[in-house]
PDB file of N, CA and C in Angstrom:
ATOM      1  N   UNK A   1      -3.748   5.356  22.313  1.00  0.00           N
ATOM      2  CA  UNK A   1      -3.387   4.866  21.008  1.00  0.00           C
ATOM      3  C   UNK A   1      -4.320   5.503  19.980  1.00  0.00           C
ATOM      4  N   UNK A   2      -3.984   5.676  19.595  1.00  0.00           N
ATOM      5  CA  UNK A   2      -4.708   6.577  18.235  1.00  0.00           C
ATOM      6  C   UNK A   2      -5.148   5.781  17.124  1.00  0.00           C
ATOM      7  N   UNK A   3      -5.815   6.497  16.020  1.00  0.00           N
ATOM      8  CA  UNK A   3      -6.531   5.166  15.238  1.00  0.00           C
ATOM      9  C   UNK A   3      -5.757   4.568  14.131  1.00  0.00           C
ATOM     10  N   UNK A   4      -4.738   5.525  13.875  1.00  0.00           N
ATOM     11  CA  UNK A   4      -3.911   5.009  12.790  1.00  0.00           C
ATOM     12  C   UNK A   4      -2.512   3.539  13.533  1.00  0.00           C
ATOM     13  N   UNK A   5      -2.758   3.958  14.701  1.00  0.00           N
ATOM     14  CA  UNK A   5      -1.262   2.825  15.696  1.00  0.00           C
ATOM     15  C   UNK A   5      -2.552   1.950  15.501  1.00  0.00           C
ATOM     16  N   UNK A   6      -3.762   1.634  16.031  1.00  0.00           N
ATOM     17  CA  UNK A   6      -4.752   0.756  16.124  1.00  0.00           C
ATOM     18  C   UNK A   6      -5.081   0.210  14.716  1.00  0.00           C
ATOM     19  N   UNK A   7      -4.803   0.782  13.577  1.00  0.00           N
ATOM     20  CA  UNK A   7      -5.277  -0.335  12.186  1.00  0.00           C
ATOM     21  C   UNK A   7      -3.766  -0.670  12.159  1.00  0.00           C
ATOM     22  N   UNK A   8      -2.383  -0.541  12.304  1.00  0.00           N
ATOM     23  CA  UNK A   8      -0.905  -0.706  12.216  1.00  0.00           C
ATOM     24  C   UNK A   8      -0.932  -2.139  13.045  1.00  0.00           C
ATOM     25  N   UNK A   9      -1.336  -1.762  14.167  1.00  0.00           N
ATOM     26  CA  UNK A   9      -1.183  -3.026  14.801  1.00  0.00           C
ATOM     27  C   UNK A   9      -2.207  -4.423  14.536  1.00  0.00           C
ATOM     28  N   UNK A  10      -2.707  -4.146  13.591  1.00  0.00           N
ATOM     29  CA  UNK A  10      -3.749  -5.539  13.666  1.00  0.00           C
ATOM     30  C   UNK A  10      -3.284  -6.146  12.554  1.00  0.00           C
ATOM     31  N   UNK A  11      -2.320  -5.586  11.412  1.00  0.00           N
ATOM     32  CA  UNK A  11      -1.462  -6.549  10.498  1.00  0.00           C
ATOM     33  C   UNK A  11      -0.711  -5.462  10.149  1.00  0.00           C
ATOM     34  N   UNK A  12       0.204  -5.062  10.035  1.00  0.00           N
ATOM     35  CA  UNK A  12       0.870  -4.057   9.752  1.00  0.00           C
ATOM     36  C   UNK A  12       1.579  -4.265   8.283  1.00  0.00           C
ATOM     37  N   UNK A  13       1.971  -5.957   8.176  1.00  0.00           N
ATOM     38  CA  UNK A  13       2.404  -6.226   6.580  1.00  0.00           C
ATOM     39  C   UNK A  13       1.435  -6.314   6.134  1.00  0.00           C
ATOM     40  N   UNK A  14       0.284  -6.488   6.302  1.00  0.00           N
ATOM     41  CA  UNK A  14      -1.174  -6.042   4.806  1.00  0.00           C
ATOM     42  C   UNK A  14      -1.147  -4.481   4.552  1.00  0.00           C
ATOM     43  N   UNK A  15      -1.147  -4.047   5.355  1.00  0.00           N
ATOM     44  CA  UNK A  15      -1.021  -2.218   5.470  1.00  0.00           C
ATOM     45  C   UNK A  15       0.460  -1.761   4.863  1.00  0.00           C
ATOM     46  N   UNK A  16       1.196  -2.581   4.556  1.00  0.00           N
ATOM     47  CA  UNK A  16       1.980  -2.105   4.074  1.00  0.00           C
ATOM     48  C   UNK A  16       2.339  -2.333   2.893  1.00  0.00           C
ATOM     49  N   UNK A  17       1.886  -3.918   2.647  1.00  0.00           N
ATOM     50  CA  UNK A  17       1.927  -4.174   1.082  1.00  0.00           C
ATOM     51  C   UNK A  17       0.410  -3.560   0.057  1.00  0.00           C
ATOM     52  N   UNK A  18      -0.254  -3.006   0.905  1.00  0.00           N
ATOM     53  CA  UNK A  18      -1.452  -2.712   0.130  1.00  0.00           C
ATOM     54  C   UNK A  18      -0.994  -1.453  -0.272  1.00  0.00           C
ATOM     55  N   UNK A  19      -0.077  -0.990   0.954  1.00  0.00           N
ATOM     56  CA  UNK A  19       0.471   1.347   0.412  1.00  0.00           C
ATOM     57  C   UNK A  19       1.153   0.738  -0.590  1.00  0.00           C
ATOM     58  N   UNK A  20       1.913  -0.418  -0.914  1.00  0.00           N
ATOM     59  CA  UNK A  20       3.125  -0.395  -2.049  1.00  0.00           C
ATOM     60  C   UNK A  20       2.086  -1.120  -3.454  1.00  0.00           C
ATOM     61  N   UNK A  21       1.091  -1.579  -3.146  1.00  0.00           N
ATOM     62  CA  UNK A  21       0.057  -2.149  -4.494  1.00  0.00           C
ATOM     63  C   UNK A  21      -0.523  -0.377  -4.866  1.00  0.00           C
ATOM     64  N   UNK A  22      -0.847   0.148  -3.840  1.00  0.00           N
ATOM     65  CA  UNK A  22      -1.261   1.777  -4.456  1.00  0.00           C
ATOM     66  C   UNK A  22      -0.739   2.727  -4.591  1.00  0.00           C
ATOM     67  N   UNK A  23       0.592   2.557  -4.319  1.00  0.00           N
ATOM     68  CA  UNK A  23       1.820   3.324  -4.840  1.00  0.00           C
ATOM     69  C   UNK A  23       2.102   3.138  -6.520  1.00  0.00           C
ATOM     70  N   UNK A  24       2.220   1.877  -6.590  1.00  0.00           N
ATOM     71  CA  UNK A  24       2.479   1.021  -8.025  1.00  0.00           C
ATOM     72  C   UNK A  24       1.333   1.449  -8.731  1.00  0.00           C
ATOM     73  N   UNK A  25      -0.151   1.793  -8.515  1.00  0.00           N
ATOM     74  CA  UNK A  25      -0.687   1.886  -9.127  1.00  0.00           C
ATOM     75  C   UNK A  25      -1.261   2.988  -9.340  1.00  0.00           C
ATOM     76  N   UNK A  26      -0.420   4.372  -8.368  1.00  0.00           N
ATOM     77  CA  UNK A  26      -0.667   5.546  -8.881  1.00  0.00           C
ATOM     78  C   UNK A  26       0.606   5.969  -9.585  1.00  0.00           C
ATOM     79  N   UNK A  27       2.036   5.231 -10.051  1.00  0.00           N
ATOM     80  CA  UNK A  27       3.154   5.283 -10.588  1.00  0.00           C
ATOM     81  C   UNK A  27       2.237   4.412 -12.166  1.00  0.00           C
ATOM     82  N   UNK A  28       1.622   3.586 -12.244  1.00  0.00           N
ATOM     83  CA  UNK A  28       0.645   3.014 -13.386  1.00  0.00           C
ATOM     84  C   UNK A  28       0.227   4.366 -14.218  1.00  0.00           C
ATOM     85  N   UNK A  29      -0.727   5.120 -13.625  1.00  0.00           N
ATOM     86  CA  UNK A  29      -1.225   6.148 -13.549  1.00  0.00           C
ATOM     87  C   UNK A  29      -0.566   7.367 -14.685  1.00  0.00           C
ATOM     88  N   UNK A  30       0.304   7.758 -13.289  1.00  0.00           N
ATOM     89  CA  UNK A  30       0.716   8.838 -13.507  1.00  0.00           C
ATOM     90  C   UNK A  30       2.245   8.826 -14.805  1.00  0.00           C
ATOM     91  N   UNK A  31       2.842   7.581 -14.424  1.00  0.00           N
ATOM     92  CA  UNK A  31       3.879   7.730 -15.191  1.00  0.00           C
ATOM     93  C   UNK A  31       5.049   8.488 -15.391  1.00  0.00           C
ATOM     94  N   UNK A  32       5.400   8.890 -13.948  1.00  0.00           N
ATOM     95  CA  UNK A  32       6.522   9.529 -14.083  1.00  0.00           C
ATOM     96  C   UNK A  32       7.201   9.057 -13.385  1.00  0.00           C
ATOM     97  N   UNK A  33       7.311   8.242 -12.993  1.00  0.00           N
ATOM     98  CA  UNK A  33       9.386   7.206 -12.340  1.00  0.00           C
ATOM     99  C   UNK A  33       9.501   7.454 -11.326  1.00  0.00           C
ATOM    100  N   UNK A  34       8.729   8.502 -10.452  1.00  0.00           N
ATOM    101  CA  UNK A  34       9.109   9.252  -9.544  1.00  0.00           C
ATOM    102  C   UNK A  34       8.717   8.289  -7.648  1.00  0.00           C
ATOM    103  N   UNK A  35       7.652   7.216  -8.195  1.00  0.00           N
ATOM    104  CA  UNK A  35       6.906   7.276  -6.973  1.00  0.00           C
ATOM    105  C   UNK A  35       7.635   5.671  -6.617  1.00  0.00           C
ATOM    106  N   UNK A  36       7.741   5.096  -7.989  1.00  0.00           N
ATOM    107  CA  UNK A  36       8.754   3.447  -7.896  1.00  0.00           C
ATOM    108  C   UNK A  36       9.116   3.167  -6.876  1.00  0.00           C
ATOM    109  N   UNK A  37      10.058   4.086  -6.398  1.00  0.00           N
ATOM    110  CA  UNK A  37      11.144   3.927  -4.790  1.00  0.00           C
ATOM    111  C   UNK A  37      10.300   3.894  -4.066  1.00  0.00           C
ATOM    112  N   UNK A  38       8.943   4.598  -3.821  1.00  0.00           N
ATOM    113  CA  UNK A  38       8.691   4.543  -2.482  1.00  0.00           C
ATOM    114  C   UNK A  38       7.324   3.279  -2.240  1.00  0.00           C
ATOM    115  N   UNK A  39       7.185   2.872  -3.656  1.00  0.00           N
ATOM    116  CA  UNK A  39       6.287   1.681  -3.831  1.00  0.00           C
ATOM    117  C   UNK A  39       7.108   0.306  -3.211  1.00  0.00           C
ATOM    118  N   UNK A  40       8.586   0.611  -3.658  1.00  0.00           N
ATOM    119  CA  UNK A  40       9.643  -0.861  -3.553  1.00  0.00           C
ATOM    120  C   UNK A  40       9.994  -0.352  -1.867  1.00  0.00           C
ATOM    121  N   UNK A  41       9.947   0.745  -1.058  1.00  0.00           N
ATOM    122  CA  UNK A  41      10.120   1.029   0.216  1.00  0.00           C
ATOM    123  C   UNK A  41       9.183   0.459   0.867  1.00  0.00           C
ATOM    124  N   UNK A  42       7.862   0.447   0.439  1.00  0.00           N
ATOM    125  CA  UNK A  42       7.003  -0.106   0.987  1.00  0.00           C
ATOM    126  C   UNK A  42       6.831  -1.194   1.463  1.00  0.00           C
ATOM    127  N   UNK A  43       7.007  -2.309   0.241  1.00  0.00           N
ATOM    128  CA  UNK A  43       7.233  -3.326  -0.249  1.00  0.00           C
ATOM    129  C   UNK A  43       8.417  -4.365   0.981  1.00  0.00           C
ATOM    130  N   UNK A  44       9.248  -3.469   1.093  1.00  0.00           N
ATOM    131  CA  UNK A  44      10.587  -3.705   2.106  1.00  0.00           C
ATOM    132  C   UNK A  44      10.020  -3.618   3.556  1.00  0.00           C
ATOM    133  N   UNK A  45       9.521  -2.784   3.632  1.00  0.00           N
ATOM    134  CA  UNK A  45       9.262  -2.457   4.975  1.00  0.00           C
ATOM    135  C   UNK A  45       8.179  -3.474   5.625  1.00  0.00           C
ATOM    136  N   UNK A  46       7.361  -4.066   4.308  1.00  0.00           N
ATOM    137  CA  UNK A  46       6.353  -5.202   4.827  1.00  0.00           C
ATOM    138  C   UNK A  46       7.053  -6.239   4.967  1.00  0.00           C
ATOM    139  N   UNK A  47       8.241  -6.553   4.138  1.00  0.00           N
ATOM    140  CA  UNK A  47       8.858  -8.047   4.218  1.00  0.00           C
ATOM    141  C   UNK A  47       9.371  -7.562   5.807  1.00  0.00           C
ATOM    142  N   UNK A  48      10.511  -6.665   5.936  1.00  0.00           N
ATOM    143  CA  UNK A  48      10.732  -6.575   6.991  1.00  0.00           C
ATOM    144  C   UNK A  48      10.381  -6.803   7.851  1.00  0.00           C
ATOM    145  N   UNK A  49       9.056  -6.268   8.537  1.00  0.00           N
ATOM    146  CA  UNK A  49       7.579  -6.906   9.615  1.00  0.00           C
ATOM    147  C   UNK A  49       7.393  -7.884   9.586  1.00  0.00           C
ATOM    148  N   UNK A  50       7.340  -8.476   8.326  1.00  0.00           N
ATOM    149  CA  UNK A  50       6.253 -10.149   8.272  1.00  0.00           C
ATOM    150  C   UNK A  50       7.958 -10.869   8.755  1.00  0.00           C
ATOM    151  N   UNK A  51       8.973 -10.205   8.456  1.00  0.00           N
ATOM    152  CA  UNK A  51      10.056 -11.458   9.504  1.00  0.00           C
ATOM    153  C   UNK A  51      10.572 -11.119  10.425  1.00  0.00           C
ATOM    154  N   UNK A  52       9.751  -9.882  11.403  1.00  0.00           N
ATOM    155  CA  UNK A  52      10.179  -9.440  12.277  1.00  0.00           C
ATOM    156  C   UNK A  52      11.705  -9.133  12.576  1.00  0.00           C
ATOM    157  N   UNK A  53      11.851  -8.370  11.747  1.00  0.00           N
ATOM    158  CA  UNK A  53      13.082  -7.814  11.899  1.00  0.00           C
ATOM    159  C   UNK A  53      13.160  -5.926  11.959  1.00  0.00           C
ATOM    160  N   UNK A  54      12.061  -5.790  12.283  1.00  0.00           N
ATOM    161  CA  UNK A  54      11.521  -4.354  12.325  1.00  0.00           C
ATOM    162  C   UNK A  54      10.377  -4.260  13.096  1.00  0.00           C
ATOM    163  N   UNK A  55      10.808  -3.243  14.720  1.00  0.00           N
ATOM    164  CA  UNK A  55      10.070  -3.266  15.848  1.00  0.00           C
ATOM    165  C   UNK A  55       8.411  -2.997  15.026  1.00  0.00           C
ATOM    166  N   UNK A  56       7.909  -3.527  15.798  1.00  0.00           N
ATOM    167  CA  UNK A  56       6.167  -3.307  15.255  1.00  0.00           C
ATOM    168  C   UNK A  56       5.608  -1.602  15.336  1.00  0.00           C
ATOM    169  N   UNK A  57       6.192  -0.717  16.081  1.00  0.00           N
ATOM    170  CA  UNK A  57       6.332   0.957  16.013  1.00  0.00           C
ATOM    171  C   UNK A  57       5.571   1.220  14.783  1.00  0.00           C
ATOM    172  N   UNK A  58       4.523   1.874  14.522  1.00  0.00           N
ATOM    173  CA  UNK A  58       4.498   2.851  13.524  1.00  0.00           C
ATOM    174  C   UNK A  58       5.482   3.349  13.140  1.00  0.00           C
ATOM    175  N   UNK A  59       6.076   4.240  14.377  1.00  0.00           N
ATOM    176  CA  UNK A  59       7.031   5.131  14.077  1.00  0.00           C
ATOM    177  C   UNK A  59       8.110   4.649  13.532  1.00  0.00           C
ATOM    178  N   UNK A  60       8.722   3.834  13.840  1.00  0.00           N
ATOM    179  CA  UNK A  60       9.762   3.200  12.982  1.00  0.00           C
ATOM    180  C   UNK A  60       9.756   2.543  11.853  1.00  0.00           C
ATOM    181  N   UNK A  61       8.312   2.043  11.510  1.00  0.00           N
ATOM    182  CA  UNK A  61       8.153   1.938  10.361  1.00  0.00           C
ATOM    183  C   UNK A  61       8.158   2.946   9.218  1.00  0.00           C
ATOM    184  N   UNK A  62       7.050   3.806   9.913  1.00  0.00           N
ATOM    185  CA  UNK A  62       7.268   4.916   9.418  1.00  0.00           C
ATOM    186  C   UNK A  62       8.499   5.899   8.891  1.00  0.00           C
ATOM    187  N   UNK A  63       9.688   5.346   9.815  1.00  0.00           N
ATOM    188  CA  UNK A  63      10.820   6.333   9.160  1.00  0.00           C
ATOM    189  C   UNK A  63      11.549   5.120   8.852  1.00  0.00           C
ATOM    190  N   UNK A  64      11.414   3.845   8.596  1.00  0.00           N
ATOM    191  CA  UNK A  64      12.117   3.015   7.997  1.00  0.00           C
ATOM    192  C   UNK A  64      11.606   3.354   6.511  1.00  0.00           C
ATOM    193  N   UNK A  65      10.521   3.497   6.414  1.00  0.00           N
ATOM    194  CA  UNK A  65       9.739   3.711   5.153  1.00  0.00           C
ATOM    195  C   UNK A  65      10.307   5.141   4.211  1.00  0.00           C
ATOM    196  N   UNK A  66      10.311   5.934   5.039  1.00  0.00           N
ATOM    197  CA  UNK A  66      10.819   7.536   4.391  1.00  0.00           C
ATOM    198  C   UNK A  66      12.228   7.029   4.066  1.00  0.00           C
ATOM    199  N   UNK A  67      13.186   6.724   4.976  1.00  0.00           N
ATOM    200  CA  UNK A  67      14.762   6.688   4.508  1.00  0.00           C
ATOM    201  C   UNK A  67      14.876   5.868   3.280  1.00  0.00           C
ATOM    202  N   UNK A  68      14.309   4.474   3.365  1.00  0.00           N
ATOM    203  CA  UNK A  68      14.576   3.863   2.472  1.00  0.00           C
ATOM    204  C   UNK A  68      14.057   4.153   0.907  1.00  0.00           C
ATOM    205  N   UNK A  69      12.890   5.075   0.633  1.00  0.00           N
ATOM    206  CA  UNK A  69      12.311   5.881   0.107  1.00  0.00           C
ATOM    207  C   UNK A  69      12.894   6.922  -0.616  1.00  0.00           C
ATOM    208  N   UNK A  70      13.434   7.554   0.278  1.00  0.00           N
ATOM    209  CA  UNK A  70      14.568   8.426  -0.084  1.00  0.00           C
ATOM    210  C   UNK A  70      15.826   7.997  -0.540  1.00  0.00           C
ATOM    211  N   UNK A  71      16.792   6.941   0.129  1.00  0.00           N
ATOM    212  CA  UNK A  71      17.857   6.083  -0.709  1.00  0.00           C
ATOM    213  C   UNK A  71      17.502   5.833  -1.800  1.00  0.00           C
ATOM    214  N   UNK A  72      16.856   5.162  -1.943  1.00  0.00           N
ATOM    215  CA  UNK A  72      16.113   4.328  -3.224  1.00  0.00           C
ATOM    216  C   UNK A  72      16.276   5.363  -4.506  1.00  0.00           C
ATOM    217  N   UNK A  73      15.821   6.516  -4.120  1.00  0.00           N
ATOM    218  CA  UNK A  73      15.859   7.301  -5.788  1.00  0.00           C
ATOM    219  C   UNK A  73      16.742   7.227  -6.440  1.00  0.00           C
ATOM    220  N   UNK A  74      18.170   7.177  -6.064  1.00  0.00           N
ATOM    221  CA  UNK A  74      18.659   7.768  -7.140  1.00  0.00           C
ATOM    222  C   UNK A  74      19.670   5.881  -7.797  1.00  0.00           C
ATOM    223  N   UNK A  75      19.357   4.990  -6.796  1.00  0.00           N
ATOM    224  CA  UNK A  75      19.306   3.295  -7.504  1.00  0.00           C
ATOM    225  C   UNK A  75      18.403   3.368  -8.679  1.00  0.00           C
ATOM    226  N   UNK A  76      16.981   3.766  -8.557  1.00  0.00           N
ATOM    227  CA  UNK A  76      15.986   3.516  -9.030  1.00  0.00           C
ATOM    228  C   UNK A  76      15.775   4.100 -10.974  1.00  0.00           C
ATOM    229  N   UNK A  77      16.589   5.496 -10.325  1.00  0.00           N
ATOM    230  CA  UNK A  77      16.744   6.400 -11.374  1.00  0.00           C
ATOM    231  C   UNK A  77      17.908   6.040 -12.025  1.00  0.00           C
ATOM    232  N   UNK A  78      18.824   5.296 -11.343  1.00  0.00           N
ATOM    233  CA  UNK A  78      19.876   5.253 -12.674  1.00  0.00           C
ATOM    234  C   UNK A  78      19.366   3.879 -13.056  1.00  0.00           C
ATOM    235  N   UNK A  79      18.434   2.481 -12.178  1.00  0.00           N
ATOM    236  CA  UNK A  79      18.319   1.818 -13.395  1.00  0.00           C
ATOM    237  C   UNK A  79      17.736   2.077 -14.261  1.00  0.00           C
ATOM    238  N   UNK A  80      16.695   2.759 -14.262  1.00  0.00           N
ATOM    239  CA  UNK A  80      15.382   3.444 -14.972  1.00  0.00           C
ATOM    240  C   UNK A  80      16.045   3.844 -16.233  1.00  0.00           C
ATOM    241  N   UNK A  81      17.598   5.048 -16.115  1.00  0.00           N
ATOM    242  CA  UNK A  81      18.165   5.288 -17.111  1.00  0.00           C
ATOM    243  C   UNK A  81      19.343   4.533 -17.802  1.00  0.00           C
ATOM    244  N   UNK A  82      19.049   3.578 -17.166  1.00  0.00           N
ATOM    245  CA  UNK A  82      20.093   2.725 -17.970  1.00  0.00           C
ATOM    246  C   UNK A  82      19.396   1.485 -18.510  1.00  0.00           C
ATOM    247  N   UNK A  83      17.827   1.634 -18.734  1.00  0.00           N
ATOM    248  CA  UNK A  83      17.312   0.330 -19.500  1.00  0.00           C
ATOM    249  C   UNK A  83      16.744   1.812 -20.605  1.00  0.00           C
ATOM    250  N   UNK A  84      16.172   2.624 -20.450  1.00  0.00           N
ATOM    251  CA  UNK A  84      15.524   3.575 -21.033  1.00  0.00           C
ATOM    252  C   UNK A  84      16.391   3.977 -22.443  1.00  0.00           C
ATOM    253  N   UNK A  85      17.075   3.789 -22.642  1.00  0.00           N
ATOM    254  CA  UNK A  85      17.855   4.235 -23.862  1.00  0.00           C
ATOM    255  C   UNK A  85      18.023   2.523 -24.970  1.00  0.00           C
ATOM    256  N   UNK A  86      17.415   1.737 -24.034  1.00  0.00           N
ATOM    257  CA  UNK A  86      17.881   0.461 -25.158  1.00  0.00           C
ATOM    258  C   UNK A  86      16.348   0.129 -25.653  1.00  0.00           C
ATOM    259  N   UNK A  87      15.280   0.541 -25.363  1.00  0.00           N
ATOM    260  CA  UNK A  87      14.087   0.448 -26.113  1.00  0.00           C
ATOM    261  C   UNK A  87      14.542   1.262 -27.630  1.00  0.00           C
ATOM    262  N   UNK A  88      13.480   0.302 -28.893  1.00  0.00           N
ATOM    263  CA  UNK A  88      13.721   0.774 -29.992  1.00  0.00           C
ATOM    264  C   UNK A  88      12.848   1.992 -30.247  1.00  0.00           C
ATOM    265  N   UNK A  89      12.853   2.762 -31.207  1.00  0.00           N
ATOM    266  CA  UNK A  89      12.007   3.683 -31.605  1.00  0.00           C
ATOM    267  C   UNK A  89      11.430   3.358 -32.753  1.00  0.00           C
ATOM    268  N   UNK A  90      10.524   3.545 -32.234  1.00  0.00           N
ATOM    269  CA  UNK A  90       9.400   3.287 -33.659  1.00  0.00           C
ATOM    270  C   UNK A  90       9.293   4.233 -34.584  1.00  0.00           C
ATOM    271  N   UNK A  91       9.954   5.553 -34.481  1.00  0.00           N
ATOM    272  CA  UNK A  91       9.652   6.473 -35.493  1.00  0.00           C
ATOM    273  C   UNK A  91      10.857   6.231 -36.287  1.00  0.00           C
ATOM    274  N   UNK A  92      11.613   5.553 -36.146  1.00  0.00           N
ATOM    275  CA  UNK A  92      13.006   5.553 -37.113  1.00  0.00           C
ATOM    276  C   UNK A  92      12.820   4.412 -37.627  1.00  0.00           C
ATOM    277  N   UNK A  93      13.852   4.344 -38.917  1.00  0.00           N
ATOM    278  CA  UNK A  93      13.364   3.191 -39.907  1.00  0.00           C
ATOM    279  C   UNK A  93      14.512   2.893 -39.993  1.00  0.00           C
TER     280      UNK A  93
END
């Protein structure tokens, strides 16, 4: 077992909601829309675990994490662009 299956297995939903608190907070950061999905993948993949409905595997977490990651963009991006146009502008009078 290797060291990354060995910190996975000793809570695997803290390890997973902590990647989606530092996902969120390099999407804080950086500010480009881009990383959201894989913060809210994260996020999923811990609820998932904590109700055991997702084998305890790294590995399957792991690619539960990428797919849903990957789905996610383009949900994410059209809500993103469909609240993004109803903020006001402050430079117009």
């Amino acid at each position: 077992m290797s060291l990354l299956d060995s910190i996975a297995a000793m809570n695997p939903v803290i390890i997973w909601a902590i990647a989606g608190v530092v996902l969120l907070i390099a999407e804080v950061l950086m500010a480009t829309s881009f990383i959201i999905p894989f913060s809210v993948a994260a996020f999923i993949v811990a609820a998932l675990t904590w109700l055991k409905l997702l084998p305890m595997g790294l590995l399957w977490q792991g690619l539960t994490f990428a797919v849903l990651g990957v789905c996610l963009i383009p949900v994410c991006r059209r809500l993103l662009l469909r609240t993004a146009g109803k903020t006001p502008d402050i430079n117009r009078y």
